[in-house]
Protein backbone atom coordinates (compact mmCIF):
# COMPACT_ATOMS: atom_id res chain seq x y z
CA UNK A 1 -19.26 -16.15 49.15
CA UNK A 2 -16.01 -15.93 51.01
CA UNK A 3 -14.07 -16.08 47.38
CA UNK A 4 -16.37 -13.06 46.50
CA UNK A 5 -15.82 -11.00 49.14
CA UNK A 6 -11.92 -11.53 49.37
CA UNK A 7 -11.34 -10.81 46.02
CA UNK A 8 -13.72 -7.51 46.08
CA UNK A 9 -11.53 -6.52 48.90
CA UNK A 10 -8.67 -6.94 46.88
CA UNK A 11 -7.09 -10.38 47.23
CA UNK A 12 -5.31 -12.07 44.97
CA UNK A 13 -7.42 -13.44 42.05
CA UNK A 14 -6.49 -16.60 40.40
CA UNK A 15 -4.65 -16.59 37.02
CA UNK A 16 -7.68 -17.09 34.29
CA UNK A 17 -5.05 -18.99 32.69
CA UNK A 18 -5.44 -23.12 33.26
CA UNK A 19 -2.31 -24.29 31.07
CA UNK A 20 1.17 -22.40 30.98
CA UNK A 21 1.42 -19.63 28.93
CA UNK A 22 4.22 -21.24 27.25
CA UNK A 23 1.99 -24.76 26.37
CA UNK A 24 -0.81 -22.30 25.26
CA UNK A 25 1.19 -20.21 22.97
CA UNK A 26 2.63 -23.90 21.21
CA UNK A 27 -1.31 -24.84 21.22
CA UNK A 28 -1.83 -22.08 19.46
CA UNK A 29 0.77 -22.33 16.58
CA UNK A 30 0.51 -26.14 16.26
CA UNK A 31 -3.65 -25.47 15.48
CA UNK A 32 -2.06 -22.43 12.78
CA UNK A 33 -0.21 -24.71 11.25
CA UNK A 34 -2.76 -27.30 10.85
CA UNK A 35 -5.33 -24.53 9.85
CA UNK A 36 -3.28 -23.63 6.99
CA UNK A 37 -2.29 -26.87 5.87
CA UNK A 38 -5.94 -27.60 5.74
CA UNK A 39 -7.17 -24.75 3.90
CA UNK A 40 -3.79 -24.96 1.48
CA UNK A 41 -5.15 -28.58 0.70
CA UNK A 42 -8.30 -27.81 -0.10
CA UNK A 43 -7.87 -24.38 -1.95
CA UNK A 44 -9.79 -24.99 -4.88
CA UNK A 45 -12.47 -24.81 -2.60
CA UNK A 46 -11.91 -22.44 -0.73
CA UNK A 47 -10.79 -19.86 -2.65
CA UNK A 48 -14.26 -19.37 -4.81
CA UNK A 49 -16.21 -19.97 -1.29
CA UNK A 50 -13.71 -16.50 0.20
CA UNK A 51 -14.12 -14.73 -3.21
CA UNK A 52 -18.03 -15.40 -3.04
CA UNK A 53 -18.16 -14.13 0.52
CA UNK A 54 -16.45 -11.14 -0.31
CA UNK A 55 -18.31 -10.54 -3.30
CA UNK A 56 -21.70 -10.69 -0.90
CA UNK A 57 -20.24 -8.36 1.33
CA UNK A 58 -19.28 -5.58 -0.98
CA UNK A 59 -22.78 -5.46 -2.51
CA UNK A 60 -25.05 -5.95 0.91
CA UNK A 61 -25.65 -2.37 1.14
CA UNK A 62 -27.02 -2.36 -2.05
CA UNK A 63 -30.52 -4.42 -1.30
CA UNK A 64 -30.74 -2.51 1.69
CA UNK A 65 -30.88 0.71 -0.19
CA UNK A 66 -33.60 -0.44 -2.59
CA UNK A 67 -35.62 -2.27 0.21
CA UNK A 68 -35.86 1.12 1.98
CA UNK A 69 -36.61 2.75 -1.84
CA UNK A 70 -39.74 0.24 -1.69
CA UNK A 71 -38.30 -3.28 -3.35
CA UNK A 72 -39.66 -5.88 -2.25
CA UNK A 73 -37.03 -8.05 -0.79
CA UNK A 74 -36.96 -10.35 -3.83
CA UNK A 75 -35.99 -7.83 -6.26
CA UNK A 76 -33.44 -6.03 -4.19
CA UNK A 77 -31.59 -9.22 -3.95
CA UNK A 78 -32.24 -10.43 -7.55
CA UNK A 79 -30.94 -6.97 -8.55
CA UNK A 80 -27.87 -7.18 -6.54
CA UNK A 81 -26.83 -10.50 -7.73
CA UNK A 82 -27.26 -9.44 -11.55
CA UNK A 83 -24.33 -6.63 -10.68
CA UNK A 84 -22.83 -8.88 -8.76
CA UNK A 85 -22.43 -11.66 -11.97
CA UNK A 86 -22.22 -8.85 -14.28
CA UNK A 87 -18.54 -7.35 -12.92
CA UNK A 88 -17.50 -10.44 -12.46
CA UNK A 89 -18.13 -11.84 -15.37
CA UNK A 90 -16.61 -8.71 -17.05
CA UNK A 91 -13.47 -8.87 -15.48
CA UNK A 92 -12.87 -12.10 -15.78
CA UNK A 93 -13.40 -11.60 -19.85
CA UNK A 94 -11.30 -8.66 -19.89
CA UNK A 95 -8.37 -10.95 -18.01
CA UNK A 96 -9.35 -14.20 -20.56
CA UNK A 97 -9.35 -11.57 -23.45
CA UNK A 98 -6.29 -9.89 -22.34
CA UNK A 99 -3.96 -12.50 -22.28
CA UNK A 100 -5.23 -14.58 -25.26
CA UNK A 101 -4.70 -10.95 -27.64
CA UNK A 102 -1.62 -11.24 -26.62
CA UNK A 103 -0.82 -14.39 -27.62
CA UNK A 104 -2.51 -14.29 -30.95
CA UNK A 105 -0.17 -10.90 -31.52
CA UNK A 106 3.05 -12.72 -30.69
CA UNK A 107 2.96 -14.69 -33.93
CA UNK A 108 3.02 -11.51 -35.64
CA UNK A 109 5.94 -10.44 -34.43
CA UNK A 110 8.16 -13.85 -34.69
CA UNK A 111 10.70 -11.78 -37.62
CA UNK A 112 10.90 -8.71 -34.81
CA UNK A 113 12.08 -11.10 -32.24
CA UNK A 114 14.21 -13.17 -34.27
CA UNK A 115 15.80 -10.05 -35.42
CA UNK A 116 16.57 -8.83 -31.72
CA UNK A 117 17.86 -12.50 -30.52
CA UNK A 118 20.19 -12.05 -33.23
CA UNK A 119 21.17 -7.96 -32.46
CA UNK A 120 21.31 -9.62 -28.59
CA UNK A 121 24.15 -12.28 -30.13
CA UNK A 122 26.23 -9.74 -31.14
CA UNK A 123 26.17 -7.30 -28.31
CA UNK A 124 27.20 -10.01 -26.26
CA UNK A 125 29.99 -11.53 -28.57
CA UNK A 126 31.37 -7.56 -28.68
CA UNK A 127 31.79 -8.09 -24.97
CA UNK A 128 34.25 -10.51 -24.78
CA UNK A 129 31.81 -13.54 -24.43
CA UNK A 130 32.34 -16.48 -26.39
CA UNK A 131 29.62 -18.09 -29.61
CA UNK A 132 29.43 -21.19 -27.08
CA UNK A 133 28.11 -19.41 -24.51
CA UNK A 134 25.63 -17.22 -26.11
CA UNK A 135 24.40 -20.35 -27.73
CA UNK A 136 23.76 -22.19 -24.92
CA UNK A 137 21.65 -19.51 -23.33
CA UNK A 138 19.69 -18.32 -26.28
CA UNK A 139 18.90 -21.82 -27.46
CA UNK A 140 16.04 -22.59 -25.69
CA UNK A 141 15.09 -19.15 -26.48
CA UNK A 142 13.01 -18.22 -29.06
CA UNK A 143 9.22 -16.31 -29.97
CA UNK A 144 8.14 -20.28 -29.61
CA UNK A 145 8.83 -20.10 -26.29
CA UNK A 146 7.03 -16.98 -25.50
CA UNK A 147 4.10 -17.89 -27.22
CA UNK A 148 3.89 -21.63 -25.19
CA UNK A 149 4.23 -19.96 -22.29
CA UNK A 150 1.29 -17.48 -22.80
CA UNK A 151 -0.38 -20.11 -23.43
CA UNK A 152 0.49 -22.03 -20.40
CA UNK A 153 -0.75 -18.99 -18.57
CA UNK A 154 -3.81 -19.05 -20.30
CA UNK A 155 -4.38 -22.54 -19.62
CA UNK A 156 -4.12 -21.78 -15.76
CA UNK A 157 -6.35 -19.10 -15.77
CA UNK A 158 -9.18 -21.18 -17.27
CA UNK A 159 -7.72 -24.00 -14.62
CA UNK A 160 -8.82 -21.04 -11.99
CA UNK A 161 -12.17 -20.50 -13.65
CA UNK A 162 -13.15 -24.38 -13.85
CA UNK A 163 -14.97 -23.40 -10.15
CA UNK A 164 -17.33 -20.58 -11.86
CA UNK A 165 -20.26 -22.67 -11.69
CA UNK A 166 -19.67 -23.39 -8.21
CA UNK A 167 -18.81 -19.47 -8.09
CA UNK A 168 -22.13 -18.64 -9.47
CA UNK A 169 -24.19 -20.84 -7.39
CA UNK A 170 -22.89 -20.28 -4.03
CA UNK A 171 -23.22 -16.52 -4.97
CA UNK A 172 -26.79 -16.83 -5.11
CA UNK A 173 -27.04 -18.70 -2.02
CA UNK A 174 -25.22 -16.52 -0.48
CA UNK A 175 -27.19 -13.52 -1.71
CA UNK A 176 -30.19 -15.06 -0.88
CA UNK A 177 -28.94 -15.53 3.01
CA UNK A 178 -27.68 -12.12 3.14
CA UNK A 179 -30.82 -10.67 2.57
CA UNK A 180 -31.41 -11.40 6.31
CA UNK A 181 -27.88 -9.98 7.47
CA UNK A 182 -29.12 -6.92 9.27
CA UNK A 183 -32.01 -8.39 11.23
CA UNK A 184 -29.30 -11.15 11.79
CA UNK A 185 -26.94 -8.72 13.04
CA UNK A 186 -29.50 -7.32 15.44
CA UNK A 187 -30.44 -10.30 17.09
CA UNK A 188 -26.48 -11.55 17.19
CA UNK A 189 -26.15 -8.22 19.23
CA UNK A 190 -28.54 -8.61 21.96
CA UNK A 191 -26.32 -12.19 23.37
CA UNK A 192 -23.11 -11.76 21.65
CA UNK A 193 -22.01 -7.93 20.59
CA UNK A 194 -18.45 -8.91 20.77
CA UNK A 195 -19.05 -11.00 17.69
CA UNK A 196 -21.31 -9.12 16.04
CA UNK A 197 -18.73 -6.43 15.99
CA UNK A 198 -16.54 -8.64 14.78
CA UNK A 199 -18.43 -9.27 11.99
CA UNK A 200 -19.44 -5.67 11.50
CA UNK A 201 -15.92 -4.58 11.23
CA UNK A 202 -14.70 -7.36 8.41
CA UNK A 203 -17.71 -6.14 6.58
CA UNK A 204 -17.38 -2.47 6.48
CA UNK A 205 -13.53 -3.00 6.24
CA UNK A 206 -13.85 -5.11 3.36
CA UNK A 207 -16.01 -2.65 1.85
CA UNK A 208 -13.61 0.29 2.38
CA UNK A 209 -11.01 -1.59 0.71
CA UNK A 210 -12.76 -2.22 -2.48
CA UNK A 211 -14.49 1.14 -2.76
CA UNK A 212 -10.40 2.71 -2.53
CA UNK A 213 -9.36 -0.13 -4.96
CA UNK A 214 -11.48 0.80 -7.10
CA UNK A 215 -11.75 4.66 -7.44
CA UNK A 216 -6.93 4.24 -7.55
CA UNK A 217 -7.70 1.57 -10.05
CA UNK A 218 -9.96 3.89 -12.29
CA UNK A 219 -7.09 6.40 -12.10
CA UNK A 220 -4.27 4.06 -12.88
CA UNK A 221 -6.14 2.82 -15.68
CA UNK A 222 -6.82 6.37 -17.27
CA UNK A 223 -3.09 7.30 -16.81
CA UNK A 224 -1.97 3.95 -18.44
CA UNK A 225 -4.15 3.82 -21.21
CA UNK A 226 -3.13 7.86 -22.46
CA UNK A 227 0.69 7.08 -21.85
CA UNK A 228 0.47 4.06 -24.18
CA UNK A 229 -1.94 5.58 -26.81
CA UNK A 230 0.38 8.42 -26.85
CA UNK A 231 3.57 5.85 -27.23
CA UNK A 232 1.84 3.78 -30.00
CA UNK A 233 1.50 0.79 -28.46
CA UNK A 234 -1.08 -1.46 -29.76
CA UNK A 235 -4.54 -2.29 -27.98
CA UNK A 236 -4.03 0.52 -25.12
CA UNK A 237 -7.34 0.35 -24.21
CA UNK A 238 -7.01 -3.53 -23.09
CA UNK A 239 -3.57 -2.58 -21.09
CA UNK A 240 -5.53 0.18 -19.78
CA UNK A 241 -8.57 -2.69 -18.61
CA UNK A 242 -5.92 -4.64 -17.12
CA UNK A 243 -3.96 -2.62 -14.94
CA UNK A 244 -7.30 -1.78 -13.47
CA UNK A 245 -7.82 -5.72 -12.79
CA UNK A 246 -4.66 -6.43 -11.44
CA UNK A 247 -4.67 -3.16 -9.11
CA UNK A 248 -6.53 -4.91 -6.95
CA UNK A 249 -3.42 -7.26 -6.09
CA UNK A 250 -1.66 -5.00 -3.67
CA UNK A 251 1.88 -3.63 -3.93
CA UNK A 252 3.00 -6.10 -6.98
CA UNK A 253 -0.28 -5.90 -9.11
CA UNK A 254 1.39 -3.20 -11.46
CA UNK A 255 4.17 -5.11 -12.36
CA UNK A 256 1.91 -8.22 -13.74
CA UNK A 257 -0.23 -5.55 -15.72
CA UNK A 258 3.25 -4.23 -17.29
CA UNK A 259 4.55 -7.50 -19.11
CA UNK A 260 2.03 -7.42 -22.19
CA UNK A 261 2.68 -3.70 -23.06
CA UNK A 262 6.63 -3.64 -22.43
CA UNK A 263 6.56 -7.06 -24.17
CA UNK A 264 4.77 -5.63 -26.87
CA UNK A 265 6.94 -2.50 -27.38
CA UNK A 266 9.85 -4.29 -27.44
CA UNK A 267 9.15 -6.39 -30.69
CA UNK A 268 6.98 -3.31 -32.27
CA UNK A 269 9.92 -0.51 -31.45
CA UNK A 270 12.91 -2.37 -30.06
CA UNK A 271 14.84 -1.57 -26.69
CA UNK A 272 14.54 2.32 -26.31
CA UNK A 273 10.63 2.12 -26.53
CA UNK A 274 9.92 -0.96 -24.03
CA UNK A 275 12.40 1.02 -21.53
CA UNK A 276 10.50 4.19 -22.07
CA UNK A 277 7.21 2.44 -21.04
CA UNK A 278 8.70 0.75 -18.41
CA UNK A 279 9.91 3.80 -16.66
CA UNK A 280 6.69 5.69 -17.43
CA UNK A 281 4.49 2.88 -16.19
CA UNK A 282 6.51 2.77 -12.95
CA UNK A 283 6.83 5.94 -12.41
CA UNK A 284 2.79 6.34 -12.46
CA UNK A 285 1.82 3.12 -10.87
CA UNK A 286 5.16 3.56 -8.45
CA UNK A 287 3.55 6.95 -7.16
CA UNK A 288 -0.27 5.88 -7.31
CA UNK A 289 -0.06 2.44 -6.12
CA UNK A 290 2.74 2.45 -3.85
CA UNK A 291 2.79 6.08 -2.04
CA UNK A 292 -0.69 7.39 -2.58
CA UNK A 293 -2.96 4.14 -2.31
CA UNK A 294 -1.51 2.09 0.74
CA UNK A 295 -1.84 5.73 2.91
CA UNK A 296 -5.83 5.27 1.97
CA UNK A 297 -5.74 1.80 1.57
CA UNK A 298 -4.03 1.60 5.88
CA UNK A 299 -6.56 4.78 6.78
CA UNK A 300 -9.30 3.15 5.59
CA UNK A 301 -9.24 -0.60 6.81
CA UNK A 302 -6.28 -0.06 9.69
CA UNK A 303 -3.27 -2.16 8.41
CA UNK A 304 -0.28 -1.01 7.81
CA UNK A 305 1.95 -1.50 4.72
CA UNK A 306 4.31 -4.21 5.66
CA UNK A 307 1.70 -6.43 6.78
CA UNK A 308 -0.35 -5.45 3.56
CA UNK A 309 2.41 -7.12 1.49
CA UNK A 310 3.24 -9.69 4.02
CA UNK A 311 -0.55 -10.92 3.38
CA UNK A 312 -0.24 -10.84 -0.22
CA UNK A 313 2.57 -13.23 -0.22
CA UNK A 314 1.00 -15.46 2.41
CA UNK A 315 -1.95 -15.86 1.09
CA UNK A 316 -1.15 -16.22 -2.38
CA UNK A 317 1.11 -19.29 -1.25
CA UNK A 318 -1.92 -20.78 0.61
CA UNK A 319 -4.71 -19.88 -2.09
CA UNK A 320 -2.38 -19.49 -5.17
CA UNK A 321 -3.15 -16.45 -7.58
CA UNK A 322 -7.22 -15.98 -5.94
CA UNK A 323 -5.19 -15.30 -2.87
CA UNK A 324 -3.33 -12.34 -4.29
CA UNK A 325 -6.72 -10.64 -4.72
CA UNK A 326 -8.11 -11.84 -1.70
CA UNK A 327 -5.08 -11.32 0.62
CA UNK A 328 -6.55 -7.25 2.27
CA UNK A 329 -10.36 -8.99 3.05
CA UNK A 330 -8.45 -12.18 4.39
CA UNK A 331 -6.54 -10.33 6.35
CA UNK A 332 -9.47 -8.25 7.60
CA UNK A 333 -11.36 -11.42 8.24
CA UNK A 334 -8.73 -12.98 10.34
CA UNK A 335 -8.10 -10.04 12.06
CA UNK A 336 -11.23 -9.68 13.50
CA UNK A 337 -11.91 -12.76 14.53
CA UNK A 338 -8.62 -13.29 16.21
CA UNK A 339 -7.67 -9.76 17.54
CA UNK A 340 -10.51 -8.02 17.52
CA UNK A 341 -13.02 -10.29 18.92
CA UNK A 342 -11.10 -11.05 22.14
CA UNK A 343 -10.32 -8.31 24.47
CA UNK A 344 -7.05 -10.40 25.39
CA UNK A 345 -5.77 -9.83 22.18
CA UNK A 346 -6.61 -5.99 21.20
CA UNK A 347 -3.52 -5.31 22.26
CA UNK A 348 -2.26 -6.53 19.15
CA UNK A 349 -4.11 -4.18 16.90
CA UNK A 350 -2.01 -1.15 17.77
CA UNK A 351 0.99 -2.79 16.10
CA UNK A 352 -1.24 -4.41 13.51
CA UNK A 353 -2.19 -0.43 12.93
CA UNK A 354 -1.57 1.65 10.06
CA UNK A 355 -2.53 4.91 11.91
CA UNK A 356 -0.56 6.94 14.55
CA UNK A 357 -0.93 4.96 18.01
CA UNK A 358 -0.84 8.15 20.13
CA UNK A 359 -4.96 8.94 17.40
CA UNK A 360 -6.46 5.90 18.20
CA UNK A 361 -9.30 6.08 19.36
CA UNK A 362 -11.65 3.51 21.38
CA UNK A 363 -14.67 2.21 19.72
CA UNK A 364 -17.08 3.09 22.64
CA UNK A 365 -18.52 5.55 24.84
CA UNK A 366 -19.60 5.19 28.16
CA UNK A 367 -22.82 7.31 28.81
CA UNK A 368 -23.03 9.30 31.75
CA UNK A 369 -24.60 8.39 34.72
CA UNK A 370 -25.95 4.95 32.89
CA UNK A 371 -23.13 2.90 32.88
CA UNK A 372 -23.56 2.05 29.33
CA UNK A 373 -20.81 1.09 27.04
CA UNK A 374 -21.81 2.48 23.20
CA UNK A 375 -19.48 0.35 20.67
CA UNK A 376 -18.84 1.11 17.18
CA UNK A 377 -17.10 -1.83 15.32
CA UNK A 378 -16.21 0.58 12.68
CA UNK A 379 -13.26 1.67 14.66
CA UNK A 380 -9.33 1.45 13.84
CA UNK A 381 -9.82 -1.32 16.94
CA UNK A 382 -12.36 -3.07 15.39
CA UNK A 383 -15.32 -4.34 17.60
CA UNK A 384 -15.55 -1.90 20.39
CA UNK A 385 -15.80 -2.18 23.60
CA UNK A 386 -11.86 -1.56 24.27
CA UNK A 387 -12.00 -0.06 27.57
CA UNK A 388 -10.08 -1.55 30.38
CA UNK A 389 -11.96 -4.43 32.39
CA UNK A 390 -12.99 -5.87 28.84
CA UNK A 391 -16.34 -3.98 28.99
CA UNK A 392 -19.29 -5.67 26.35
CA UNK A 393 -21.42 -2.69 26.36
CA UNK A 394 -24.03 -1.28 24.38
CA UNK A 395 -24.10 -1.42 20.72
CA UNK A 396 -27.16 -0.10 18.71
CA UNK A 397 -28.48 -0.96 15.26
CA UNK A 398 -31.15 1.35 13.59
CA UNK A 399 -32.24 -0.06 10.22
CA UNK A 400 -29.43 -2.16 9.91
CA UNK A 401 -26.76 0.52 10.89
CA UNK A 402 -24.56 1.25 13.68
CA UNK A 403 -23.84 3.98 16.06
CA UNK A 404 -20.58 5.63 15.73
CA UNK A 405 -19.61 7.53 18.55
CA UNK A 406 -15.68 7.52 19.48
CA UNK A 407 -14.05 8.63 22.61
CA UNK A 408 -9.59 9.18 22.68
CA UNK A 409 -8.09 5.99 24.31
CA UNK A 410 -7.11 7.78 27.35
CA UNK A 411 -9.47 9.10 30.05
CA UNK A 412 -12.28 6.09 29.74
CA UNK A 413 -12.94 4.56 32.64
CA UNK A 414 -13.11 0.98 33.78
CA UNK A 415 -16.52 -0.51 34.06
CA UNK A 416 -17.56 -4.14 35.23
CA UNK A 417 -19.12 -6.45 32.29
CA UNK A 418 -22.21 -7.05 34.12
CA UNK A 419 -23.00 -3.50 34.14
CA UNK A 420 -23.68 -3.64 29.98
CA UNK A 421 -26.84 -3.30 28.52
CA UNK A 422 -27.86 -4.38 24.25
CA UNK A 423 -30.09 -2.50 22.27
CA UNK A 424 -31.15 -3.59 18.99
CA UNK A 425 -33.75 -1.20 17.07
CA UNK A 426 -35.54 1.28 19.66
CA UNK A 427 -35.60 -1.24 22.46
CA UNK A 428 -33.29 -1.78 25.24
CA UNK A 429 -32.59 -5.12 26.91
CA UNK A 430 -31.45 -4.56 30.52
């Protein structure tokens, strides 16, 4: 009682900290390291059990739209799950389809490419460097050698799909536990809103991220496919598919959807026309994907570009090429339940940030006279309840949706934890 009263009177309170800060922060890496060791190792799990998860996520609006129609909950989730297998199972086609065209088309082209190893041969010899030399380089080189490794490539990408059964049946387990999600969410929120937001806010990031991946991919794809139909380069429509597929790998996905179209307007036209549509295709997908998108892509789920790309790499090393298309909701995922679930470490989401610092805005609202703390985990900060004295307030979920009321970052006051109160629905815990 003593304790109590000293430090209400403002005496010293001990450090919540029971280790150096030093020892902690080596803790900290040392589990990191083992973390991704662990889920490197075991990737071939793991990367169909993140891809189902985020599959889930993007479509869990869905059944709650056609539960509220009048579905019964059965059908809402049986529909979702046929959508769900339907684009998947269409992009992954398009992607098979893609790459073994273009290996049944390099054949085809064998006199083309013999014809500019040889042109190659003699613009080098013209500059001064010897037969020996060009020999030894352009041995190994030959439309062979293209077409084994297409078909290496092909190889791994039915190596990635060997999981689709797994895929396909932790989907619909998945599906079928997500049908409970909101009522879930609701009763999460009445002992834990901290983690609810969490959870909140890697959902309705994730979703954000898809929905502007999608509408820039649609774009890039209609752009691509009329600059190569109006080059003459065969099967535009497929390119066209396949820069919308790979614009979901940020920053570099362009370039992969480039090869086969270059590649093929080089052996149907020669040099001038694969440079044309490589400057063409960079010059659209430059502007789209690398100016335009990443401003909507950091507005919408709050990271800014250099981590964007930092993720892609990192994750693509951990989870090999599923990690390149996973690396935003990974991010997301991680970032919420390691910044933004932890008042300790908000901090860290201003630098994490894509937006201005001096606009951010707290995800809560303190009502007046009540004491109440109103989070929204929608926020550029995530869960909510950012104000100083690491205030768990009051979050609210109506039919499965949540409050969003924001308040600037400066001006809120300090209120103690205990003073909180939950509401899930139209009742109020106090």
């Amino acid at each position: 009682m003593t304790q109590e009263l000293e430090s209400a009177e403002g005496a010293p309170v001990p450090s919540q900290w029971l280790l150096p800060r030093g020892l902690i922060v080596l803790l900290g890496l040392t589990g990191l390291v083992v973390t991704v060791a662990g889920t490197k190792a075991f990737s071939s799990i793991l990367g169909p059990v993140f891809l189902a998860l985020m599959l889930t996520v993007a479509v869990h609006p869905v059944p709650d739209w056609l539960q509220r129609k009048g579905l019964p909950r059965w059908l809402a989730t049986l529909t979702a799950l046929v959508a769900v297998y339907t684009i998947l199972n269409t992009l992954v086609f398009f992607l098979i389809y893609s790459v073994a065209r273009l290996g049944t088309l390099l054949p085809a082209y064998e006199e083309q490419f013999d014809q500019l190893l040889t042109d190659a041969k003699s613009r080098l010899g013209n500059l001064g460097i010897g037969s020996d030399q060009i020999h030894n380089m352009l041995s190994s080189v030959d439309s062979g050698t293209i077409t084994r490794v297409l078909t290496g490539l092909l190889e791994d990408t039915l190596g990635l799909l060997s999981n689709l059964v797994f895929l396909v049946v932790l989907l619909l387990f998945m599906a079928i536990d997500g049908s409970g999600y909101s009522q879930r969410m609701q009763v999460l929120v009445r002992s834990r809103p901290d983690i609810a937001g969490a959870f909140m806010s890697f959902s309705s990031g994730t979703r954000k991220y898809l929905v502007v991946s999608t509408v820039f991919g649609a774009i890039v794809a209609v752009l691509d496919t009329g600059l190569l139909w109006a080059l003459g380069i065969p099967l535009p429509i497929l390119w066209g598919v396949l820069s919308f597929i790979t614009n979901y790998i940020p920053n570099i996905g362009f370039v992969l959807g480039l090869v086969p179209p270059a590649l093929l307007a080089l052996l149907d036209g020669g040099v001038g026309p694969m440079l044309t549509v490589i400057v063409l295709y960079s010059v659209v997908n430059v502007i789209i994907q690398s100016v335009i998108q990443p401003k909507f892509v950091g507005d919408a789920v709050g990271l800014s570009v250099t981590l964007t790309f930092l993720s892609l790499v990192f994750w693509s090393w951990v989870l090999g090429p599923l990690g390149a298309i996973l690396a935003i909701p990974l991010t997301l995922m991680a970032k919420a339940f390691l910044v933004d679930i932890d008042p300790s470490t908000r901090w860290a989401d201003v630098l994490l940030n894509e937006s201005d610092p001096t606009s951010t805005t707290v995800a809560s609202e303190t009502e007046p006279g009540t004491g109440v703390c109103r989070c929204d985990p929608d926020s550029s900060l995530g869960t909510g309840s950012s104000v100083p004295g690491d205030v768990f307030g009051r979050v609210e979920i109506e039919d499965g949706s949540v409050s969003k009321r924001r308040t600037p970052l400066t001006g809120t006051p300090s209120l103690p934890s205990t003073s909180g109160k939950i509401s899930a629905g139209k009742g109020v815990n106090e």
